[in-house]
N, C-alpha and C. Protein backbone atom coordinates (compact mmCIF):
# COMPACT_ATOMS: atom_id res chain seq x y z
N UNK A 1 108.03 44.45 2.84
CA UNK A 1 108.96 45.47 2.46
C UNK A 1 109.28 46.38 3.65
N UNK A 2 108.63 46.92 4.35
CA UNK A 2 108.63 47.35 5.84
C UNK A 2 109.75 46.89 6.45
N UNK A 3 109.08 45.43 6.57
CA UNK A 3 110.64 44.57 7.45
C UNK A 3 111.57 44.61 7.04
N UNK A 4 111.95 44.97 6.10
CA UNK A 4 113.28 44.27 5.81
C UNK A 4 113.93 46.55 5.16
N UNK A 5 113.53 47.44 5.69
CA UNK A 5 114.40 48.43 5.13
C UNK A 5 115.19 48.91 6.80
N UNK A 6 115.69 49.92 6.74
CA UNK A 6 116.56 49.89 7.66
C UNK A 6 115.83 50.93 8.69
N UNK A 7 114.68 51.59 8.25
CA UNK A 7 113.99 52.10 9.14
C UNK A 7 112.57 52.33 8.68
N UNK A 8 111.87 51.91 9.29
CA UNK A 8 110.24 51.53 8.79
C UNK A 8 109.24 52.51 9.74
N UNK A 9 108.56 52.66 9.37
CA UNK A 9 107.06 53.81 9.93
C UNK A 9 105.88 53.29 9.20
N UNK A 10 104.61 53.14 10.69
CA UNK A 10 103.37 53.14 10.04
C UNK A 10 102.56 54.11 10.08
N UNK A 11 101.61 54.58 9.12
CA UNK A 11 101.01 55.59 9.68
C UNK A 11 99.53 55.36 10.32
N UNK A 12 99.49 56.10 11.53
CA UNK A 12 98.24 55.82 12.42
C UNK A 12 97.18 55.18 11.76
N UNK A 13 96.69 55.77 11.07
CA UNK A 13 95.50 55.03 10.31
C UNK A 13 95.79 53.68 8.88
N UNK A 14 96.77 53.21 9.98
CA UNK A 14 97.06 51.91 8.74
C UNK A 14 95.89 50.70 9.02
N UNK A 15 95.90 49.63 8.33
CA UNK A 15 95.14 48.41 8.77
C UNK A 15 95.45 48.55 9.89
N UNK A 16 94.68 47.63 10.95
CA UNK A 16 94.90 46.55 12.12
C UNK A 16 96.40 45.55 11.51
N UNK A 17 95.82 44.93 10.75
CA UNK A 17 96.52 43.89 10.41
C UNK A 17 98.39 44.39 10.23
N UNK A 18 98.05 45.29 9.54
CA UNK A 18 99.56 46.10 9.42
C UNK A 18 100.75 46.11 10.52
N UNK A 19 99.66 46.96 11.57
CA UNK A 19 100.27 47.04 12.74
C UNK A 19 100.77 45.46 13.61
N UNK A 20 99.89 44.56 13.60
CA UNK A 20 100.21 43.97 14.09
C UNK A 20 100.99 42.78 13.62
N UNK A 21 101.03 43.14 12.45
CA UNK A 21 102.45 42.38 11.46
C UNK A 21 103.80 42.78 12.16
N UNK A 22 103.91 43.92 12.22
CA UNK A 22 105.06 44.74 12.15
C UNK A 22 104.89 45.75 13.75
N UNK A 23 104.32 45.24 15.45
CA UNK A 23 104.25 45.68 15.61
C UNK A 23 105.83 46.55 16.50
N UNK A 24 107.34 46.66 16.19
CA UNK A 24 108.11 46.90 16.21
C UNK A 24 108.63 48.00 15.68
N UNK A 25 107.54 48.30 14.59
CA UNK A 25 107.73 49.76 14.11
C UNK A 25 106.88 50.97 14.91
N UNK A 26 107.52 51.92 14.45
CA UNK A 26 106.48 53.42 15.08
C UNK A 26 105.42 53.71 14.36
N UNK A 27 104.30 54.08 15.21
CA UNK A 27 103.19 54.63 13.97
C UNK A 27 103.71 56.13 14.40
N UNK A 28 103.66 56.49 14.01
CA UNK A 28 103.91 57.97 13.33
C UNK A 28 102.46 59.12 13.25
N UNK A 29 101.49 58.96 13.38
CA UNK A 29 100.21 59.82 12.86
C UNK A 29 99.44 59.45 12.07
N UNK A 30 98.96 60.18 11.48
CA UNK A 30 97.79 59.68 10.32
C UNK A 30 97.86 60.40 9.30
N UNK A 31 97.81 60.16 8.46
CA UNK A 31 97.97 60.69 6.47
C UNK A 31 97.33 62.21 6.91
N UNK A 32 96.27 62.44 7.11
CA UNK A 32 95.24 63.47 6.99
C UNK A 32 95.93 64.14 7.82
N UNK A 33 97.01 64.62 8.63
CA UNK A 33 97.25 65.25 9.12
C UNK A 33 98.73 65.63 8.63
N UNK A 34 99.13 65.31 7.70
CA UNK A 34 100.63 65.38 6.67
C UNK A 34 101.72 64.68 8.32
N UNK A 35 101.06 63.43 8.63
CA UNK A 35 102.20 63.12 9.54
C UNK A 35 103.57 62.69 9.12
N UNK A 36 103.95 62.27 7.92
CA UNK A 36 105.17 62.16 7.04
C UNK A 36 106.07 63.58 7.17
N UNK A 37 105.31 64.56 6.78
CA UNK A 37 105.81 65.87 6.53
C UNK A 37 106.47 66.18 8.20
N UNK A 38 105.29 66.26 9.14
CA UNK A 38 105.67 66.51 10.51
C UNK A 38 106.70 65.60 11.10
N UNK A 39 106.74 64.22 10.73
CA UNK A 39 108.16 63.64 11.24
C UNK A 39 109.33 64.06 10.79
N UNK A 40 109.37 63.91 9.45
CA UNK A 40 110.76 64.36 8.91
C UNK A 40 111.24 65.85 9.04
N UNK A 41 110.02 66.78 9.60
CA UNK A 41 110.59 67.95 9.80
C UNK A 41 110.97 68.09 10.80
N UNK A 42 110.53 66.79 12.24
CA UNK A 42 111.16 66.58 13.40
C UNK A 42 112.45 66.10 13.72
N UNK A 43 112.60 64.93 12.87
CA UNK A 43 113.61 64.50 12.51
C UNK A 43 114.69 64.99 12.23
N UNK A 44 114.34 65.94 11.23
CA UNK A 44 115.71 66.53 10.42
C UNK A 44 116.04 67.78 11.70
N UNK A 45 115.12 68.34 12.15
CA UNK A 45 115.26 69.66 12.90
C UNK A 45 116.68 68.91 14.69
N UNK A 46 115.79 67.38 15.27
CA UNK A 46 116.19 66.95 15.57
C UNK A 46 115.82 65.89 16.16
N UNK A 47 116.91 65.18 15.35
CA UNK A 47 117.49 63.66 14.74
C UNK A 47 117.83 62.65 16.37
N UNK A 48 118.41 63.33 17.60
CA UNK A 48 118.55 62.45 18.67
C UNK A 48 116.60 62.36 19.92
N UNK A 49 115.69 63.53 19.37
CA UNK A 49 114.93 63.32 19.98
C UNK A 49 113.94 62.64 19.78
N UNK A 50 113.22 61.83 21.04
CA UNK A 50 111.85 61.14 20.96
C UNK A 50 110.76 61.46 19.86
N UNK A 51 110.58 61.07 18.63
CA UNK A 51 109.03 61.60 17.91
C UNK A 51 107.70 61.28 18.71
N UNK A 52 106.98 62.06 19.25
CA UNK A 52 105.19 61.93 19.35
C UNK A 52 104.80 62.41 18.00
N UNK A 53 103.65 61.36 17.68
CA UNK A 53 102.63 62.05 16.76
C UNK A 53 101.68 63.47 17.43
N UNK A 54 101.50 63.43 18.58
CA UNK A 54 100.20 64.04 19.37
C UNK A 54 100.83 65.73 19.27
């Protein structure tokens, strides 16, 4: 399901296996740190710059 949407994210602490299914996507952070919340507030704030998790 990953592959196939039009923009996919893993989060840091996914499987091994995950990542290296799909390694073409961004990991993004890790759950425990609301890294979902922190991208999309990067994102939306701004949309043309580089995301770091760090």
């Amino acid at each position: 399901m990953l592959g196939s949407v039009g923009r996919g994210f893993i989060m840091g602490n996914a499987m091994p296996q995950l990542k290296a299914e799909l390694p073409h996507l961004p990991v993004i952070g890790d759950c425990r740190n609301q890294a979902v919340s922190h991208f999309l507030t990067h994102w939306l704030d701004n949309p043309d710059l580089p995301y770091s998790p760090e």
